[in-house]
PDB file of N, CA and C in Angstrom:
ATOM      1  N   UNK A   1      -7.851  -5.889  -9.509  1.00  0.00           N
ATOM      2  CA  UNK A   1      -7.511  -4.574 -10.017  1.00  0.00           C
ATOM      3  C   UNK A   1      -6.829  -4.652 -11.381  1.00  0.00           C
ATOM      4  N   UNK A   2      -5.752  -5.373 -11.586  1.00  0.00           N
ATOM      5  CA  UNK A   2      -5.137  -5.827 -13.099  1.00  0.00           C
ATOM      6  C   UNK A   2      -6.310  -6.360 -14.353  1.00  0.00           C
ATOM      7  N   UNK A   3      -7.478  -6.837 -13.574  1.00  0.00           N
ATOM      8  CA  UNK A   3      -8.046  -7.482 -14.588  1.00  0.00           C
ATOM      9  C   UNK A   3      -9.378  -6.143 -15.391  1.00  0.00           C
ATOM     10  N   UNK A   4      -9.330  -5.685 -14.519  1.00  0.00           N
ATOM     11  CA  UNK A   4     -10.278  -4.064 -14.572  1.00  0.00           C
ATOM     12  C   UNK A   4      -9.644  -3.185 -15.287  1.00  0.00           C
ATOM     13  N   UNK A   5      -8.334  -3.372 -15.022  1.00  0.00           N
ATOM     14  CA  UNK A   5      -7.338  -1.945 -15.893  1.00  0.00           C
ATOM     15  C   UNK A   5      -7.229  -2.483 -17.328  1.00  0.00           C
ATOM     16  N   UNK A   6      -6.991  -3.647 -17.119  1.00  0.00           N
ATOM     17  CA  UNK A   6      -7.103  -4.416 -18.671  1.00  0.00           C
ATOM     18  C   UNK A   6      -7.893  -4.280 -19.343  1.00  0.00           C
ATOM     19  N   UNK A   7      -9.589  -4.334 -18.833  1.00  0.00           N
ATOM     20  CA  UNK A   7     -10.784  -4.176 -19.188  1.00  0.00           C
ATOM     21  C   UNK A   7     -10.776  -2.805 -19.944  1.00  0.00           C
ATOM     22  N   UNK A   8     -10.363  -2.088 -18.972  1.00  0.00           N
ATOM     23  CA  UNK A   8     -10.889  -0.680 -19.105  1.00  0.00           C
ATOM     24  C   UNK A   8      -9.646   0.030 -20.487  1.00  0.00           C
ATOM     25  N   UNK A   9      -9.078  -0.636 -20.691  1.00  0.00           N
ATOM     26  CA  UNK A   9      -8.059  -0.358 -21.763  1.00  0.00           C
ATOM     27  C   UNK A   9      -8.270  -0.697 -23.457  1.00  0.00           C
ATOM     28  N   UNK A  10      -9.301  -1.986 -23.020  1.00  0.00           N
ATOM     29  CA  UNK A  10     -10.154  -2.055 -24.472  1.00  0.00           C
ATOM     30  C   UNK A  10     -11.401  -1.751 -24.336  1.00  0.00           C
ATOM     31  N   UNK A  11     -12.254  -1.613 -23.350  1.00  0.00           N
ATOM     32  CA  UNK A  11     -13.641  -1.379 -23.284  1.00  0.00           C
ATOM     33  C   UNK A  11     -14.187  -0.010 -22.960  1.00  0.00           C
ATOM     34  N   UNK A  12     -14.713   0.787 -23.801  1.00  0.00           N
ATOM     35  CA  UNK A  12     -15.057   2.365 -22.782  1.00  0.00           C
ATOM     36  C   UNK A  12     -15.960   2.478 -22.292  1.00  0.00           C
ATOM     37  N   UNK A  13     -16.687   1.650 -21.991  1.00  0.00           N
ATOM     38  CA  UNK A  13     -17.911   1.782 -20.658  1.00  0.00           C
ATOM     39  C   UNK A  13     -17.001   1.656 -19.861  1.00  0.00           C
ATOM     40  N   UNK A  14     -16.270   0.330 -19.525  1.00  0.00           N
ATOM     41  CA  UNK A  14     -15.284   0.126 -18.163  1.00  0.00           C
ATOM     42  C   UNK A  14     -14.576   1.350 -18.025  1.00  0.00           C
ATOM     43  N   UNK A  15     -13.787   1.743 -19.417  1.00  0.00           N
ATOM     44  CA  UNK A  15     -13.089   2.747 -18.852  1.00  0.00           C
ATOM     45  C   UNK A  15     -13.864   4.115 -18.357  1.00  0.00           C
ATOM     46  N   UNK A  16     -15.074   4.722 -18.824  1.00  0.00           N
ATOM     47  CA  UNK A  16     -15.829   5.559 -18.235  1.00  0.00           C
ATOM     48  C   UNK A  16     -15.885   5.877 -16.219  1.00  0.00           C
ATOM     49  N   UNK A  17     -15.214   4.353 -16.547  1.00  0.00           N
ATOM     50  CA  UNK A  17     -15.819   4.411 -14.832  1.00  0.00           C
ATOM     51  C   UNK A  17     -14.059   3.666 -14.333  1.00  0.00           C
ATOM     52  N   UNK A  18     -13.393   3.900 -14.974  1.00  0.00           N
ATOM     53  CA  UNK A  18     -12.048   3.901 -14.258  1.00  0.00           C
ATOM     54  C   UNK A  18     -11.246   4.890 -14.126  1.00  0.00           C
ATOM     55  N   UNK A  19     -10.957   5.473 -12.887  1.00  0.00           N
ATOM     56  CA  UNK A  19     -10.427   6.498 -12.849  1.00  0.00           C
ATOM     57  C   UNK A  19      -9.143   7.086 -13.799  1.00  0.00           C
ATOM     58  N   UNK A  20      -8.791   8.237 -14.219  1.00  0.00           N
ATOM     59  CA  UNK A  20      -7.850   8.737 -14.944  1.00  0.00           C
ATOM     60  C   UNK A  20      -7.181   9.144 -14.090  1.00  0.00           C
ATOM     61  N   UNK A  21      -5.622   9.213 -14.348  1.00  0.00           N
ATOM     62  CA  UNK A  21      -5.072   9.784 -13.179  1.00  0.00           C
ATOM     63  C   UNK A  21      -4.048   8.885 -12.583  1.00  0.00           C
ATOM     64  N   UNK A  22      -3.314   9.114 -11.645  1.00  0.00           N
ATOM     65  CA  UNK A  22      -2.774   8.348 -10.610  1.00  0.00           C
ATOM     66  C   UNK A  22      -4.066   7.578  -9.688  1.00  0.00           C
ATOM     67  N   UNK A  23      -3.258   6.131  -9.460  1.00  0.00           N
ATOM     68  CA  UNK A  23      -4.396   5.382  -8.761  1.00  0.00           C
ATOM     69  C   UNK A  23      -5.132   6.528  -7.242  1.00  0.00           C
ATOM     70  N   UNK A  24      -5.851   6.548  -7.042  1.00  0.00           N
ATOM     71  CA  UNK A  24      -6.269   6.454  -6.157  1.00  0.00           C
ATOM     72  C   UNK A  24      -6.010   6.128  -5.043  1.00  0.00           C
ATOM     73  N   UNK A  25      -5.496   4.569  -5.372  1.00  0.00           N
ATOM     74  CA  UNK A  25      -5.109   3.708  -3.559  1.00  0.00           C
ATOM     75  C   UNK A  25      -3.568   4.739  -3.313  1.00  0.00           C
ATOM     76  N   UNK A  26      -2.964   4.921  -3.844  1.00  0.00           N
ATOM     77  CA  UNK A  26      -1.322   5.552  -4.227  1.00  0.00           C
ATOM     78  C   UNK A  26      -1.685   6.738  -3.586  1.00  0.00           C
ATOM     79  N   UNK A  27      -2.773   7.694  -4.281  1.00  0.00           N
ATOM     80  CA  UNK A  27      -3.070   8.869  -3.389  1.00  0.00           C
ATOM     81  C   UNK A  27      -3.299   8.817  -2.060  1.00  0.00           C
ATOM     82  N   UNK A  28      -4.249   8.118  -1.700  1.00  0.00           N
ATOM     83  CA  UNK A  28      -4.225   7.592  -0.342  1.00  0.00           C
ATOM     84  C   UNK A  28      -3.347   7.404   0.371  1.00  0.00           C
ATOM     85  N   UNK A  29      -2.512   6.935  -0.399  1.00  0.00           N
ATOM     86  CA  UNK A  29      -1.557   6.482   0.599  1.00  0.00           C
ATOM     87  C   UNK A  29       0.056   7.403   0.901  1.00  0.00           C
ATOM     88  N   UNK A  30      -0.235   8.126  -0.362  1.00  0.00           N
ATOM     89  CA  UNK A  30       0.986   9.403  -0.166  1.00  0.00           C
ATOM     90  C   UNK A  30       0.274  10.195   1.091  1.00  0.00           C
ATOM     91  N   UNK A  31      -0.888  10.835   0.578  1.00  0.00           N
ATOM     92  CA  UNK A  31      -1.179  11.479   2.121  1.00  0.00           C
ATOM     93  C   UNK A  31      -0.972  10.685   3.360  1.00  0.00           C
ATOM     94  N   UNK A  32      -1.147   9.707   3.807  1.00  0.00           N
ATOM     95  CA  UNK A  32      -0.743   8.764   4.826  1.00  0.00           C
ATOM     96  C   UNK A  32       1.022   8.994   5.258  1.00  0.00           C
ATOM     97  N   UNK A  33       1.095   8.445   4.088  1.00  0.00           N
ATOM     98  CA  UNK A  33       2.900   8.759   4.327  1.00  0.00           C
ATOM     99  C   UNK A  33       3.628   9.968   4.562  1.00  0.00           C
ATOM    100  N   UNK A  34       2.582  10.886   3.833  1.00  0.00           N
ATOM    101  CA  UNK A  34       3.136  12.374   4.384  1.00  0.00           C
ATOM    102  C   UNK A  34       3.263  12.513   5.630  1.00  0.00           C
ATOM    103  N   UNK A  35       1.898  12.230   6.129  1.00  0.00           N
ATOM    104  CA  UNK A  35       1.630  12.277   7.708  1.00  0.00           C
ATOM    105  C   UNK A  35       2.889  11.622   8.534  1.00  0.00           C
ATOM    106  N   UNK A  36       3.204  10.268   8.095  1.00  0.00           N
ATOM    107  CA  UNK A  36       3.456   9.657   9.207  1.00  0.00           C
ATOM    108  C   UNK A  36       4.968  10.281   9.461  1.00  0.00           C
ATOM    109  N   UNK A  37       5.520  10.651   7.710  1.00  0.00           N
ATOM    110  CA  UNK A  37       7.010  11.220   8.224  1.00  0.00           C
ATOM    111  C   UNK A  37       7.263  12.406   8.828  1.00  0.00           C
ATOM    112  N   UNK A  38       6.058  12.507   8.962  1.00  0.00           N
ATOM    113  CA  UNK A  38       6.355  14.363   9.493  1.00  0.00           C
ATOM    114  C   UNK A  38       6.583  14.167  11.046  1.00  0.00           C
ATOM    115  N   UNK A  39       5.733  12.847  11.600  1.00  0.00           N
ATOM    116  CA  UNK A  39       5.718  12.451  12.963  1.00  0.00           C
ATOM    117  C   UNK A  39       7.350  12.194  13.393  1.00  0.00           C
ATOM    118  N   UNK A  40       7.732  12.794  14.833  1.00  0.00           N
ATOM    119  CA  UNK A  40       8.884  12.870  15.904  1.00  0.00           C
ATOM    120  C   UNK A  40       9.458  11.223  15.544  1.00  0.00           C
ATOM    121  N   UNK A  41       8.956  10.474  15.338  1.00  0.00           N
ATOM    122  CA  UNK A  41       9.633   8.961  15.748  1.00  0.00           C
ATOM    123  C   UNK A  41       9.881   8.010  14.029  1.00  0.00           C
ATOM    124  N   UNK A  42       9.523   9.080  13.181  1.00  0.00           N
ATOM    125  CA  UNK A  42       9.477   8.895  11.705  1.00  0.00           C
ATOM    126  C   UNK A  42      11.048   8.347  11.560  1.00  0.00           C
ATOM    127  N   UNK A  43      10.953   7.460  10.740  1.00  0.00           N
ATOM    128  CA  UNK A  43      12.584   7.159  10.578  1.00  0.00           C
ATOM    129  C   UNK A  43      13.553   8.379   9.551  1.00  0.00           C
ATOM    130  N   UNK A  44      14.554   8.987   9.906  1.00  0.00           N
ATOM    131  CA  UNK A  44      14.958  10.049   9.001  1.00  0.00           C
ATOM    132  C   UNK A  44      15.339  10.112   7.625  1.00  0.00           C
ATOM    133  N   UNK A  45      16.056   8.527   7.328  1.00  0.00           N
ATOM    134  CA  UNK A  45      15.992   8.085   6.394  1.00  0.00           C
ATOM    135  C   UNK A  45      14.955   7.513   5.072  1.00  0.00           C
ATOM    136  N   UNK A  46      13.755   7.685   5.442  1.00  0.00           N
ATOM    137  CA  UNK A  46      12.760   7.330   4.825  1.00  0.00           C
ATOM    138  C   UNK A  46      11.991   8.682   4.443  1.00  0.00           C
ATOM    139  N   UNK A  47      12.145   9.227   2.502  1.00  0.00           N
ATOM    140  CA  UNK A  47      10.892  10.409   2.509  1.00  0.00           C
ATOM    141  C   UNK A  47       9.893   9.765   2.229  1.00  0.00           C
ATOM    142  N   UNK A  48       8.691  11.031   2.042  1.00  0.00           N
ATOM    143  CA  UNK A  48       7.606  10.823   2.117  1.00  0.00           C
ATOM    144  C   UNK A  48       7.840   9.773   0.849  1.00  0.00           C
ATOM    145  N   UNK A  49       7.892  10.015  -0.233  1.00  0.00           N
ATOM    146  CA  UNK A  49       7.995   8.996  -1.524  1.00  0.00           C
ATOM    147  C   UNK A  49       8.200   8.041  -1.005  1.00  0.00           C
ATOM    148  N   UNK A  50       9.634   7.412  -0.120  1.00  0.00           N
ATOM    149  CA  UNK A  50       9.661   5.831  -0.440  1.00  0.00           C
ATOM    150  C   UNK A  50       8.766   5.483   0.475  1.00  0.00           C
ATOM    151  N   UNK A  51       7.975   5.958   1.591  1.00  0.00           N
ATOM    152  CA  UNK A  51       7.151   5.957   2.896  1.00  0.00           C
ATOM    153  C   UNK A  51       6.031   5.181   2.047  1.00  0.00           C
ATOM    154  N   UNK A  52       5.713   6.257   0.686  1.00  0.00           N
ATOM    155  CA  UNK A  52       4.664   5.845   0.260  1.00  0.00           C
ATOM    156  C   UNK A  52       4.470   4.683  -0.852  1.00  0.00           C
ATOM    157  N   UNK A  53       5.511   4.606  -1.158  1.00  0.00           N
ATOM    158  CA  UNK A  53       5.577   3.339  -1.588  1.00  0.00           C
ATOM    159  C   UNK A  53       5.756   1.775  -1.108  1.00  0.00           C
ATOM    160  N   UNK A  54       6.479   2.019   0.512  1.00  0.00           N
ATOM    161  CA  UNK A  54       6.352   0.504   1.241  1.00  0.00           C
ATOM    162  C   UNK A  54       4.927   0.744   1.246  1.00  0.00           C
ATOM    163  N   UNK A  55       4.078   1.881   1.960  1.00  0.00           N
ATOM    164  CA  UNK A  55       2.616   1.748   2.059  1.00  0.00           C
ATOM    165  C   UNK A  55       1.595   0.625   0.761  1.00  0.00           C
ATOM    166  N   UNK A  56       2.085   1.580  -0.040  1.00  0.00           N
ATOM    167  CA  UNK A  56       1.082   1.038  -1.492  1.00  0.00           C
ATOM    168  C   UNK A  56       1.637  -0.728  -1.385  1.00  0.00           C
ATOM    169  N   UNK A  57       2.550  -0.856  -1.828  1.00  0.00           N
ATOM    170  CA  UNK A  57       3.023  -2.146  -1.710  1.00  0.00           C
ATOM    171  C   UNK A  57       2.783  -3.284  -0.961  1.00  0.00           C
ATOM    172  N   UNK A  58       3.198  -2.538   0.457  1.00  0.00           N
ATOM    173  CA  UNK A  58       3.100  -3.906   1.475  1.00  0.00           C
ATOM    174  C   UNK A  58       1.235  -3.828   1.712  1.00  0.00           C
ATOM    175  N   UNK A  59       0.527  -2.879   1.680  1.00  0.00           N
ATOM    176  CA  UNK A  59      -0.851  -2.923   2.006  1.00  0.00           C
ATOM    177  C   UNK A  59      -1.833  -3.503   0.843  1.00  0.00           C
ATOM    178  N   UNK A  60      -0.974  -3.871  -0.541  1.00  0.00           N
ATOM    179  CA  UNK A  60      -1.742  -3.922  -1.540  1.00  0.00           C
ATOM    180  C   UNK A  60      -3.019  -5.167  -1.300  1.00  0.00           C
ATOM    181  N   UNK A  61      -3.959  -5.042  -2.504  1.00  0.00           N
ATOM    182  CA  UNK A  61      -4.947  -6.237  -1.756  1.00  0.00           C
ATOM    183  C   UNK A  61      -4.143  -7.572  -2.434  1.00  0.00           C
ATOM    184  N   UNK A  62      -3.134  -7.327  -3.628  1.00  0.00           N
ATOM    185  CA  UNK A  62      -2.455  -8.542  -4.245  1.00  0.00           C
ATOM    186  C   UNK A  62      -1.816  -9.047  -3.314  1.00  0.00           C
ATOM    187  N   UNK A  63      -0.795  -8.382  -2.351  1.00  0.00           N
ATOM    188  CA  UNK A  63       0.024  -9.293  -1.720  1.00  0.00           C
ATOM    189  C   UNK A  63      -1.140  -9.492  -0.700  1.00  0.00           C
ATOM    190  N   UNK A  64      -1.719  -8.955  -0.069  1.00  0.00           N
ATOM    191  CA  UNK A  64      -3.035  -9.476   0.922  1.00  0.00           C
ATOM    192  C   UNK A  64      -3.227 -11.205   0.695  1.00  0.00           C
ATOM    193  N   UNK A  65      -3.876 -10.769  -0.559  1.00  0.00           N
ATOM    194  CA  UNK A  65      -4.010 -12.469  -1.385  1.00  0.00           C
ATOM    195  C   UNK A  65      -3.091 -13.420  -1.048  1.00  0.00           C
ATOM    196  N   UNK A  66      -1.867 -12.826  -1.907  1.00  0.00           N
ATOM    197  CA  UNK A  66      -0.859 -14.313  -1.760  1.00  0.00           C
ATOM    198  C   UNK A  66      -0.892 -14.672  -0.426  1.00  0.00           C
ATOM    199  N   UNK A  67      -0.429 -13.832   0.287  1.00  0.00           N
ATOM    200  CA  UNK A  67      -0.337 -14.630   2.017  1.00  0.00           C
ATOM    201  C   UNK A  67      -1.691 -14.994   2.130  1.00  0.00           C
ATOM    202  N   UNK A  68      -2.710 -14.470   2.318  1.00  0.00           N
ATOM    203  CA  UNK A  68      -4.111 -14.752   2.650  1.00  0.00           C
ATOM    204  C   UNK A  68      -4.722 -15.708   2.562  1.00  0.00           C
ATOM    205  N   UNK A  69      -5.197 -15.647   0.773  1.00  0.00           N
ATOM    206  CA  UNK A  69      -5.401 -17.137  -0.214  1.00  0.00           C
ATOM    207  C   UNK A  69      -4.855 -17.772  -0.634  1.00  0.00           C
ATOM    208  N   UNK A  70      -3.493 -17.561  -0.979  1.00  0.00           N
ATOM    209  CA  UNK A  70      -3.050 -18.521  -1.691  1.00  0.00           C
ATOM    210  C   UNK A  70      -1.942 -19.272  -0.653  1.00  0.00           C
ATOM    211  N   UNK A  71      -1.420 -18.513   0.360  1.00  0.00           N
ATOM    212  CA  UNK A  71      -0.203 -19.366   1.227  1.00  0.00           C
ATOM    213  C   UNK A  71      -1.168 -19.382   2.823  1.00  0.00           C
ATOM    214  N   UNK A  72      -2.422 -19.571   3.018  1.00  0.00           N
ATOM    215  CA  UNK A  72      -3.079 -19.542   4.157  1.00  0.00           C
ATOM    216  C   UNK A  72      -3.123 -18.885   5.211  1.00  0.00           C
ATOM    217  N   UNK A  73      -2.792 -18.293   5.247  1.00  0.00           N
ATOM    218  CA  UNK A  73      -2.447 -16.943   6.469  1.00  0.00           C
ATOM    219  C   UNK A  73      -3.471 -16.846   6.840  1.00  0.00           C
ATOM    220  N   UNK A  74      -3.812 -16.591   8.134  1.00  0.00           N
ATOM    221  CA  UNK A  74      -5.136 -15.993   8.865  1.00  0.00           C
ATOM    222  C   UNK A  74      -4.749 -14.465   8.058  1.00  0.00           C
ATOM    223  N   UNK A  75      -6.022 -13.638   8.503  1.00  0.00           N
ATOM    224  CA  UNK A  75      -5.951 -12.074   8.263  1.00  0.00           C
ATOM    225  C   UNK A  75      -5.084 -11.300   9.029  1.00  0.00           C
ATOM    226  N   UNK A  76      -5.356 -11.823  10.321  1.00  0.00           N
ATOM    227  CA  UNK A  76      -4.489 -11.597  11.447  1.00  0.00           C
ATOM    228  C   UNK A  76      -3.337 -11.887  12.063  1.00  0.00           C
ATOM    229  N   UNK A  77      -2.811 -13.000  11.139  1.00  0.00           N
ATOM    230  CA  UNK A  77      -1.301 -13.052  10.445  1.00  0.00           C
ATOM    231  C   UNK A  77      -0.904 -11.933   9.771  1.00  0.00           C
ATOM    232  N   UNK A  78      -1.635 -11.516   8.984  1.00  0.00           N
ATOM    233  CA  UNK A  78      -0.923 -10.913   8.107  1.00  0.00           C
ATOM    234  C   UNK A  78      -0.993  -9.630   8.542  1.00  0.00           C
ATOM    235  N   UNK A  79      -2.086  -9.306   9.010  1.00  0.00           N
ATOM    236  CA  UNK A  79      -1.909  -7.629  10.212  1.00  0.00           C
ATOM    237  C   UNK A  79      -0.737  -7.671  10.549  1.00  0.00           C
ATOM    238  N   UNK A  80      -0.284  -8.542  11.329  1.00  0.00           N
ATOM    239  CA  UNK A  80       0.158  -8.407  12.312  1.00  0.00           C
ATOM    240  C   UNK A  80       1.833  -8.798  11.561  1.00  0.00           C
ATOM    241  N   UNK A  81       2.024  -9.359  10.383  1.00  0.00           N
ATOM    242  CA  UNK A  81       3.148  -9.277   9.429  1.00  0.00           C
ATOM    243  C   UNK A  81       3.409  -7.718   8.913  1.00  0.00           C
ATOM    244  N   UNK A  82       2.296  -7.451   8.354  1.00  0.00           N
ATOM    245  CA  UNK A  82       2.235  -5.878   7.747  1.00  0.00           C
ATOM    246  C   UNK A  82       2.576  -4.788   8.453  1.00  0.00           C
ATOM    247  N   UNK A  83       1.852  -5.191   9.769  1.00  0.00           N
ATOM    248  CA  UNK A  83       2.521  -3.962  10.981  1.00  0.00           C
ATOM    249  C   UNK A  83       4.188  -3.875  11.561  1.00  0.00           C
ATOM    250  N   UNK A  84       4.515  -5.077  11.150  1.00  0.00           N
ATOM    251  CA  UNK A  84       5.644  -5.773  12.020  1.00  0.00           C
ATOM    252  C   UNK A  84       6.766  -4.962  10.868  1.00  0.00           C
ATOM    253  N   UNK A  85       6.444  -5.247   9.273  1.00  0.00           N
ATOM    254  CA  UNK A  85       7.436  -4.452   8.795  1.00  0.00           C
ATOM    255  C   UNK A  85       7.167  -3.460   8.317  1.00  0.00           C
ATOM    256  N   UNK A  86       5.716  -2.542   8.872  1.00  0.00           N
ATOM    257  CA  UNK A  86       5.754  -1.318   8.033  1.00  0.00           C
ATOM    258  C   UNK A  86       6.707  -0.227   9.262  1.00  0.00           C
ATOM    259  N   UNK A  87       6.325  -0.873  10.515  1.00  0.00           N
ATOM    260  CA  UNK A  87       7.138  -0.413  11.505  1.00  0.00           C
ATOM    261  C   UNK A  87       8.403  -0.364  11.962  1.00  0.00           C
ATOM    262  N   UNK A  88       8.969  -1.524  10.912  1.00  0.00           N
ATOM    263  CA  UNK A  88      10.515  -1.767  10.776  1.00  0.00           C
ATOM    264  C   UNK A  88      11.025  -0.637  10.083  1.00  0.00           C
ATOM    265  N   UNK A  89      10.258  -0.437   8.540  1.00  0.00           N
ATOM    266  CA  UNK A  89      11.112   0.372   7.800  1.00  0.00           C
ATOM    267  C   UNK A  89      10.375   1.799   7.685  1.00  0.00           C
ATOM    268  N   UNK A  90       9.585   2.628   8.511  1.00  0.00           N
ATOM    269  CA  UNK A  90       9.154   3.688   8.694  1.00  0.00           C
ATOM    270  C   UNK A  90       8.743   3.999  10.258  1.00  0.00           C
ATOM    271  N   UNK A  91       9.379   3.627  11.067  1.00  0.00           N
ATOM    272  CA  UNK A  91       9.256   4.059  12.239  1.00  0.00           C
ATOM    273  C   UNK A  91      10.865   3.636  13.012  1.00  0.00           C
ATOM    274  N   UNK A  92      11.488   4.981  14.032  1.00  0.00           N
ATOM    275  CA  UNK A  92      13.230   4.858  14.378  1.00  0.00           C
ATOM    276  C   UNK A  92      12.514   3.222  15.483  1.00  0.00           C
ATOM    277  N   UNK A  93      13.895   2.815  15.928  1.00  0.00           N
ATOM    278  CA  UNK A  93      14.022   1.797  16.824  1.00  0.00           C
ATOM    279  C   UNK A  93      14.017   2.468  18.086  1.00  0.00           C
ATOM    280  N   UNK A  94      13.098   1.957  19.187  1.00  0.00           N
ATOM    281  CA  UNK A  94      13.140   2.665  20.325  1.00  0.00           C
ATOM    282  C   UNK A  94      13.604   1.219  21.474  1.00  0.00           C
ATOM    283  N   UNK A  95      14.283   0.939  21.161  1.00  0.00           N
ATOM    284  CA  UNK A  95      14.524  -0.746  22.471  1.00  0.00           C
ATOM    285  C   UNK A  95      15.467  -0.086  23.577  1.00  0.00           C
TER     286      UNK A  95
END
């Protein structure tokens, strides 16, 4: 994605075909986060904004990578990392 935005910053074919705007994945993922804080078990401390920013962040495909490719992680490591703290810091403690 960095190497495309770069592209598309000196090249205007690339940029023709790169979106203007707020990313996309970010949009996505604010609506997501809207959703989830509106949900009963939403942590109270968390708005939709910072909701949507662990989202963008911890789901990005960069950090995907580092754990993925570059520090070996199965995929399913890292599900199962990603779930572990998106549920820490946007969902209350129920133990």
């Amino acid at each position: 994605m960095p190497l495309i935005a770069a592209a598309a910053a000196t090249d205007a074919e690339i940029a023709a075909h790169w979106p203007a705007g707020p990313d996309p994945r970010y949009t996505v993922q604010h609506a997501a986060a809207k959703a989830l804080t509106s949900k009963p078990d939403a942590r109270p401390d968390v708005d939709t904004a910072r909701a949507a920013d662990l989202l963008y962040g911890l789901l990005s495909p960069e950090l995907y990578l580092v754990f993925v490719r570059n520090r070996g992680w199965s995929p399913e490591a890292w599900e199962e990392w990603a779930c572990a703290a998106l549920t820490a810091h946007l969902c209350t403690d129920h133990e």
